[in-house]
N, C-alpha and C. Protein backbone atom coordinates (compact mmCIF):
# COMPACT_ATOMS: atom_id res chain seq x y z
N UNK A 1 55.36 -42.37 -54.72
CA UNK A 1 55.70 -43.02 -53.50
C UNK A 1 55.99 -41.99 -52.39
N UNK A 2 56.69 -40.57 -52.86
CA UNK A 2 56.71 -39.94 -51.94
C UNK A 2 55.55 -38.93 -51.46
N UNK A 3 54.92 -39.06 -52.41
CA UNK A 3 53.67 -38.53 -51.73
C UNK A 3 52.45 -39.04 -51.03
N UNK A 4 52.70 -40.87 -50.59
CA UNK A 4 52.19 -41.94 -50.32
C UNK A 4 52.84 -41.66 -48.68
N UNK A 5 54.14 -41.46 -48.76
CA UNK A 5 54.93 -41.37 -47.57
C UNK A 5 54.70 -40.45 -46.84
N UNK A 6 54.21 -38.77 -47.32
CA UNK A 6 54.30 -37.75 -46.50
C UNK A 6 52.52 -37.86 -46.26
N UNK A 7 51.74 -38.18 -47.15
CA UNK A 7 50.45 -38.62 -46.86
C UNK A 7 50.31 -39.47 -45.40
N UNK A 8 51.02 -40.67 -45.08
CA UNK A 8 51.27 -41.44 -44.11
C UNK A 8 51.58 -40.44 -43.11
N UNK A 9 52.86 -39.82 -42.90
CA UNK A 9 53.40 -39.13 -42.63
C UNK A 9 52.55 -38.22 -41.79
N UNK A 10 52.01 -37.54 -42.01
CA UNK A 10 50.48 -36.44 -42.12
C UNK A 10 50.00 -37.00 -40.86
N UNK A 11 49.01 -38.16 -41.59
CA UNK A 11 48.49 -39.29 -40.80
C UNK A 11 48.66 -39.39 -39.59
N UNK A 12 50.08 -39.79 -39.90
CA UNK A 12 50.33 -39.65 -37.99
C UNK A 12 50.64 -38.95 -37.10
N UNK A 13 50.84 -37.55 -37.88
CA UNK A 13 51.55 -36.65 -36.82
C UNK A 13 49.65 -36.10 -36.39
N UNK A 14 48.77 -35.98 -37.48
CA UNK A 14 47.15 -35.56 -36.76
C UNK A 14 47.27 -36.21 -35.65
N UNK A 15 46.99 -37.65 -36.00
CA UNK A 15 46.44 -39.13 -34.77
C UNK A 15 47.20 -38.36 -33.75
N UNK A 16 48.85 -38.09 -33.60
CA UNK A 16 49.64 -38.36 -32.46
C UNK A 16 49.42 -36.78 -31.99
N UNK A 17 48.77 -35.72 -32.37
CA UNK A 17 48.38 -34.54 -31.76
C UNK A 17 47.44 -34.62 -31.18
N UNK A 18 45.93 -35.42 -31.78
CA UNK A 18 44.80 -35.44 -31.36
C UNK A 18 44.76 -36.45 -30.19
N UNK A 19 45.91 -37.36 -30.18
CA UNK A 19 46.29 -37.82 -29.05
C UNK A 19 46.76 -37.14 -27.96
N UNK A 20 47.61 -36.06 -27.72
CA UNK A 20 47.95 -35.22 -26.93
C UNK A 20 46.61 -33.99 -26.28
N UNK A 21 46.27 -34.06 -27.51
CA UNK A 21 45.06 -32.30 -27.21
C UNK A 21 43.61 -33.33 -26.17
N UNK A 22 43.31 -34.79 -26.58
CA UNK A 22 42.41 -35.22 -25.60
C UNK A 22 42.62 -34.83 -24.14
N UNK A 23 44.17 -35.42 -23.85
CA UNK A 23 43.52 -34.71 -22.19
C UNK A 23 43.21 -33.80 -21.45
N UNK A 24 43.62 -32.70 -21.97
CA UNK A 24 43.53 -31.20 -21.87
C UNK A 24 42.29 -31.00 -22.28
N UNK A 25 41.95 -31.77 -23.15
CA UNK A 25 39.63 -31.44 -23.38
C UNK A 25 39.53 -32.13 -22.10
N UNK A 26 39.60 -33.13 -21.70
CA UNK A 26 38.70 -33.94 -20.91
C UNK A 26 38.73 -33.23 -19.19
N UNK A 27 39.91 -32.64 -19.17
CA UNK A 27 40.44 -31.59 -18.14
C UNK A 27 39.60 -30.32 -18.20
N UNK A 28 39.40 -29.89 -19.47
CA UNK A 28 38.79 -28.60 -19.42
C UNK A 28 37.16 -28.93 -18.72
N UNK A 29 36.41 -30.09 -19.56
CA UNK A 29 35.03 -30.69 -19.45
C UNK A 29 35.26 -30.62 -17.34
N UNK A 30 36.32 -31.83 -17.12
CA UNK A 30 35.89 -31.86 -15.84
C UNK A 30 36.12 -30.73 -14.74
N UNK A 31 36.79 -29.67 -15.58
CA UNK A 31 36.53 -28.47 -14.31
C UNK A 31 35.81 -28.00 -14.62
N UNK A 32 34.94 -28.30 -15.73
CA UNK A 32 33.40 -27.07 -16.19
C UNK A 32 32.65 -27.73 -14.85
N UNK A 33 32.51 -29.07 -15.09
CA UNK A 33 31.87 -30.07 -13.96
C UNK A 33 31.97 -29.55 -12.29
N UNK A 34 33.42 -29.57 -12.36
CA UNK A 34 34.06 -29.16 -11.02
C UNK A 34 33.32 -27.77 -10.62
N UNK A 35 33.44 -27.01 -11.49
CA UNK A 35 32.97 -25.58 -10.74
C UNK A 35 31.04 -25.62 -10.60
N UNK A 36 30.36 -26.59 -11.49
CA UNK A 36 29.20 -26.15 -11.45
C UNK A 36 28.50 -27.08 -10.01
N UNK A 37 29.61 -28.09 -9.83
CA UNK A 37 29.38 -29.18 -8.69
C UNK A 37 29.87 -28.30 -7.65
N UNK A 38 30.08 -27.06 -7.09
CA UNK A 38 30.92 -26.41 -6.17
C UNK A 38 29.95 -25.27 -6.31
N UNK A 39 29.39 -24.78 -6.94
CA UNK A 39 28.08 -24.00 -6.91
C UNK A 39 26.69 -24.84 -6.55
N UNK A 40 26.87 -26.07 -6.86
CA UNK A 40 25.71 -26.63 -6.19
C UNK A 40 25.84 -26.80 -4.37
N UNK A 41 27.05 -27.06 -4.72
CA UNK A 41 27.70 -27.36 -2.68
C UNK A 41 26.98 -25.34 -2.45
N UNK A 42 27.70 -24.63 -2.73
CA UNK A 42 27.40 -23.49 -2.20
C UNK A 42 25.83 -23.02 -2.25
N UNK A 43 24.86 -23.35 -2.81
CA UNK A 43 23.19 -23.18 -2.91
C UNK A 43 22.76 -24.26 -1.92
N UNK A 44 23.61 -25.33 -1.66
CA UNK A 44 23.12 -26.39 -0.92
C UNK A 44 23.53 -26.09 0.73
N UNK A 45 24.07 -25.13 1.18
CA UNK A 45 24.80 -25.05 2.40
C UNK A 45 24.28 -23.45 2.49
N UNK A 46 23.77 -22.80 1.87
CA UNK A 46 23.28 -21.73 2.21
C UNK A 46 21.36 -22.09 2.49
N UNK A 47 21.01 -23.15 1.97
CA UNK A 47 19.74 -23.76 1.93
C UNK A 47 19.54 -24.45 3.90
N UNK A 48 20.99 -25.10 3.58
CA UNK A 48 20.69 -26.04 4.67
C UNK A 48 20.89 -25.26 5.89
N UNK A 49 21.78 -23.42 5.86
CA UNK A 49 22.12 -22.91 7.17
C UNK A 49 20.40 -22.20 7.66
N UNK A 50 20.09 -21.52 6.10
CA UNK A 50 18.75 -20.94 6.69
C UNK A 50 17.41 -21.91 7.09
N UNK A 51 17.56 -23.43 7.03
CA UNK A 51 16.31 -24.21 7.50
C UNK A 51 17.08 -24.65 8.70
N UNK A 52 18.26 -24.81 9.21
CA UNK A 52 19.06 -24.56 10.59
C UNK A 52 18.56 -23.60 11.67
N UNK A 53 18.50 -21.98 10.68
CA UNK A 53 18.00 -20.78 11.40
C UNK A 53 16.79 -21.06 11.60
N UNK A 54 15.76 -21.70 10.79
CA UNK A 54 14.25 -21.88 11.09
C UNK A 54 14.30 -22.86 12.26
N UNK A 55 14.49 -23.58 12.58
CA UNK A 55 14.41 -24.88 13.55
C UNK A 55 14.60 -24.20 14.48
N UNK A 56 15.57 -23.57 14.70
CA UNK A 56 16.35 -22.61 15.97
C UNK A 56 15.14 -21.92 15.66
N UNK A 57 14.38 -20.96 15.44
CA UNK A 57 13.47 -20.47 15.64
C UNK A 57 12.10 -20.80 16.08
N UNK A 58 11.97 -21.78 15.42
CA UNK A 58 10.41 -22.67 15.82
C UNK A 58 10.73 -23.26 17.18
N UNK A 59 11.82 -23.22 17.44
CA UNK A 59 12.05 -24.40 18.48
C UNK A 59 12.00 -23.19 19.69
N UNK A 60 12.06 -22.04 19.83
CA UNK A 60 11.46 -21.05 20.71
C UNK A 60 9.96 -21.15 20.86
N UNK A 61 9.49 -19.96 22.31
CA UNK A 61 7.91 -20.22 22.48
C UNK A 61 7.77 -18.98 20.73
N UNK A 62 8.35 -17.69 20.75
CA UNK A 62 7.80 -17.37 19.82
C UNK A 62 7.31 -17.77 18.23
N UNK A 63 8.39 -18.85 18.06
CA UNK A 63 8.20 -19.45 16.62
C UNK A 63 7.09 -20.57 17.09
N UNK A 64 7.30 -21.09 18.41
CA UNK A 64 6.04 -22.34 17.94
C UNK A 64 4.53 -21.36 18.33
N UNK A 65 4.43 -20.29 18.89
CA UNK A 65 3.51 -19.29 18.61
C UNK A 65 3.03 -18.91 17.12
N UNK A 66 3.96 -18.33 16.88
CA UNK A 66 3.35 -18.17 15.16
C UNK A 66 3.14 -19.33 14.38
N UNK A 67 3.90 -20.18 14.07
CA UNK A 67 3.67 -21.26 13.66
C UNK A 67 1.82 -21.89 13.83
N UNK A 68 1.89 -21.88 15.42
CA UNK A 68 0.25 -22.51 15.53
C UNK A 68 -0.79 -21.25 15.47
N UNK A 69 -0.27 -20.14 15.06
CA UNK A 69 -1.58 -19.30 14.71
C UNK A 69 -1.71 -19.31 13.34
N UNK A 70 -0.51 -19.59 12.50
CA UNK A 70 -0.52 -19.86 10.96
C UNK A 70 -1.60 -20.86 10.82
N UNK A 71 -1.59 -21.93 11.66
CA UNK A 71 -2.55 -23.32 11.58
C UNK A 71 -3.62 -23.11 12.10
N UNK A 72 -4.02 -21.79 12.60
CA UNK A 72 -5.22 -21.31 13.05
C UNK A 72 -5.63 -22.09 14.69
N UNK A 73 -4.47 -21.99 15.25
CA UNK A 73 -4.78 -22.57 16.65
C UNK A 73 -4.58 -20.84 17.37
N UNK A 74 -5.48 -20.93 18.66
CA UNK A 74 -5.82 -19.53 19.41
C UNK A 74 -5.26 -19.91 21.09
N UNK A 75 -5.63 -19.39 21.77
CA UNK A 75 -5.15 -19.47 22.85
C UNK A 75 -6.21 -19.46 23.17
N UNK A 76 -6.23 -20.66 24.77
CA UNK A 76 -7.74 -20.63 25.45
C UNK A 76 -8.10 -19.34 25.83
N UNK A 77 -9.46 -18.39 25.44
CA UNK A 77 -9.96 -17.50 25.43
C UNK A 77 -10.27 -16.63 24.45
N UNK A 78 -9.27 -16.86 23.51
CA UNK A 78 -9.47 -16.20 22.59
C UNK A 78 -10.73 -16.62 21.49
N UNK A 79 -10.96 -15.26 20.99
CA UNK A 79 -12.70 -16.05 20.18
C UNK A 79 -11.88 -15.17 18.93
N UNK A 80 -12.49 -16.21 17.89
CA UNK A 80 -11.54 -15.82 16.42
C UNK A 80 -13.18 -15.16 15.85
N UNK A 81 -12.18 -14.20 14.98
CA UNK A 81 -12.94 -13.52 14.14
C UNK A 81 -12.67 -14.13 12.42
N UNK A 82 -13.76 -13.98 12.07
CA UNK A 82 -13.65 -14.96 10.85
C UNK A 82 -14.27 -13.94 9.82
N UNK A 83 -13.49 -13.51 9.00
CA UNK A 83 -14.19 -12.20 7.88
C UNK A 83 -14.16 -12.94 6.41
N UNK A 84 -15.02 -13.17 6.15
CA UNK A 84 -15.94 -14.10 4.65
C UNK A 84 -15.05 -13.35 3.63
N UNK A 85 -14.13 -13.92 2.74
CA UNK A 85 -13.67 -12.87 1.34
C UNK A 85 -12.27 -12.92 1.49
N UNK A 86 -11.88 -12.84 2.90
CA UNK A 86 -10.77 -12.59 3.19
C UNK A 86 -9.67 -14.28 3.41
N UNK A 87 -8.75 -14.06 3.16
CA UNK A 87 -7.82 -15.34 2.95
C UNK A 87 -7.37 -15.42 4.16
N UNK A 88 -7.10 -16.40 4.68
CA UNK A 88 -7.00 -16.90 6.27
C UNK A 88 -5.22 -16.80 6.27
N UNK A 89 -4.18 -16.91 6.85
CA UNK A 89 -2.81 -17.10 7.49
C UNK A 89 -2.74 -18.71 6.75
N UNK A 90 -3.80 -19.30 7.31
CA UNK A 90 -2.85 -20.13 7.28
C UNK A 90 -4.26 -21.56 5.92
N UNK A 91 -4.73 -20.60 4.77
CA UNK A 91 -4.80 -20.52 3.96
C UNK A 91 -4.43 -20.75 2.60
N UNK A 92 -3.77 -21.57 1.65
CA UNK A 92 -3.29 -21.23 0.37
C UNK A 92 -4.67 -20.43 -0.73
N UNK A 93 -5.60 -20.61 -0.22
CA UNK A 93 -6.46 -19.95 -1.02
C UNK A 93 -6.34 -18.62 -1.37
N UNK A 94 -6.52 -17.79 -2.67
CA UNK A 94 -6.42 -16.78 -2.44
C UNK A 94 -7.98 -15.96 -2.56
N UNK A 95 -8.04 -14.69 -1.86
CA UNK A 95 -9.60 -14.15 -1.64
C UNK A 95 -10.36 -14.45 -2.96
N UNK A 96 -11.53 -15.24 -3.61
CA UNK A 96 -11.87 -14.85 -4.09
C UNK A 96 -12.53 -13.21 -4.81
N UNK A 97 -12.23 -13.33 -6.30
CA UNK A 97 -12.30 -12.18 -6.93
C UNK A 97 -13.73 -11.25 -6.80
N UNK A 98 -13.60 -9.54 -6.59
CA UNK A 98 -15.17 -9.28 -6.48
C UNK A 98 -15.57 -9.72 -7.91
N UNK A 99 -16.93 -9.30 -7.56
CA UNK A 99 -17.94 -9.57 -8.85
C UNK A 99 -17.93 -8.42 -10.20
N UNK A 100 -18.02 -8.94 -10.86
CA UNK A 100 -18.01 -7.79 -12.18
C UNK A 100 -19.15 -7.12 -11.88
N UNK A 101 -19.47 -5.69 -12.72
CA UNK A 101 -20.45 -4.83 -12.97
C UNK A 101 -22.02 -5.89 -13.28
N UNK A 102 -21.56 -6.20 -14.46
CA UNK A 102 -22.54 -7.58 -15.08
C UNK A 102 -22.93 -8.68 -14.06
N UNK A 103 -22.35 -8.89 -13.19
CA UNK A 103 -22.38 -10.33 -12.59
C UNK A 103 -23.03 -9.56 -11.10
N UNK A 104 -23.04 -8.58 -11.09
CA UNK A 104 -23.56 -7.71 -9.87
C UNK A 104 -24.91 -6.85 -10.36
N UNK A 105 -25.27 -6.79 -11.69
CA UNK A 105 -26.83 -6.86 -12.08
C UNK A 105 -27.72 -7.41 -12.25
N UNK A 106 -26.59 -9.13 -13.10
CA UNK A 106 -27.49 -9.95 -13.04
C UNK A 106 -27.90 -10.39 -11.78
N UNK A 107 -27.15 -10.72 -10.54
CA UNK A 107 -27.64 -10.42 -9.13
C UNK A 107 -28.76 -9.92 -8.64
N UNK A 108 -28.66 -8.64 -9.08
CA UNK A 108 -29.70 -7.97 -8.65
C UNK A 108 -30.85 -8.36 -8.99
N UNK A 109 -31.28 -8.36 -10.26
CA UNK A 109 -32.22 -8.60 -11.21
C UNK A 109 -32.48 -10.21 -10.81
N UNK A 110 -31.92 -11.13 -10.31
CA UNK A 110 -31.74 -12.37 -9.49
C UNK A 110 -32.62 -12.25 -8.64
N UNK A 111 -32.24 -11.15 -7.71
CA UNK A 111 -32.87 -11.10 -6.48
C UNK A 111 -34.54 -10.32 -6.57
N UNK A 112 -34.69 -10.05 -7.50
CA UNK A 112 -35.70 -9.02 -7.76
C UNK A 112 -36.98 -9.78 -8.42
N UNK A 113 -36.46 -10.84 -8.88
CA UNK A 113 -37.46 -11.98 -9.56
C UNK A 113 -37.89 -12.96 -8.45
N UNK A 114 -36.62 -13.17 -7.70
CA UNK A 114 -36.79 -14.31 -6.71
C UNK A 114 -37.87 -13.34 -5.43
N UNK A 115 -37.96 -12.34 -5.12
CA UNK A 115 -38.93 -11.55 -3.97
C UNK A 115 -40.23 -11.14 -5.09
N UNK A 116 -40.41 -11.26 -6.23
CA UNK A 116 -41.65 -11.02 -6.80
C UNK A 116 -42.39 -12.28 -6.91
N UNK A 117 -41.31 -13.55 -6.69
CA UNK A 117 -42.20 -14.98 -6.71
C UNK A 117 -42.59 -14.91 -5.34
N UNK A 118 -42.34 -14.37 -4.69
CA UNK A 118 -42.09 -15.36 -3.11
C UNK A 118 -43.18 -14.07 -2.06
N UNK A 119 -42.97 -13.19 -2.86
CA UNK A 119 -43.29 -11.39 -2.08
C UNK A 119 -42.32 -10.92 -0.85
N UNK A 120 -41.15 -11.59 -1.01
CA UNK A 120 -40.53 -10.92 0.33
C UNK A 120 -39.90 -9.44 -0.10
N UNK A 121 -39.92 -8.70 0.58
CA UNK A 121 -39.09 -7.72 0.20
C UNK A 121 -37.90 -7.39 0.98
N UNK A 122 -36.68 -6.46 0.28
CA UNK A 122 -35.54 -6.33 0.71
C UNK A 122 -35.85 -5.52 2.52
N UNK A 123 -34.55 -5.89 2.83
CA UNK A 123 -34.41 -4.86 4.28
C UNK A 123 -33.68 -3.40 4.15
């Protein structure tokens, strides 16, 4: 019986600790929360000052200058030069790659069949 009693006994002093130690977890959890929600504020306000600084910039003649030469707009007079290979400003493409050794013989040898059908010859 008395080991029925201190068994009981036991029992409740766990329950009535694990009762105490919960809020202090749930405290610890919500300042893990707290600090990673306070690093998001701080990535979010350093985001929002530098697209602040952009606006303030575009919103000058020089930013809406660059801006419309990125989009490939010129100024009346100007005559654009356009170089084949090369990736434009305002572009996501990137230059296509040169040609391999191989891919620059078979070329050749391309071109060398196609002027023996036709008889043109090179310049």
């Amino acid at each position: 019986m008395l080991t029925v009693f201190i068994g009981m006994l036991t029992a409740a002093a766990v329950a009535l600790v694990a009762k105490a130690i919960r809020p202090y977890q749930e405290a610890s959890v919500q300042s893990t929360q707290l600090a990673a929600s306070n690093g998001q504020i701080q990535n979010l306000d350093a985001e929002n000052a530098s697209l602040r600084r952009r606006i303030a910039y575009l919103q000058t003649s020089e930013g809406e200058m660059s801006e419309a030469r990125k989009m490939g707009y010129l100024r009346p007079g100007e005559i654009p030069i356009v170089v084949e290979g090369a990736a434009t400003p305002w572009s996501d493409a990137p230059a296509p790659p040169s040609p391999s050794p191989a891919q620059n013989n078979f070329r050749d040898r391309a071109q060398q069949f196609w002027r023996s059908l036709t008889g043109l010859r090179s310049h």
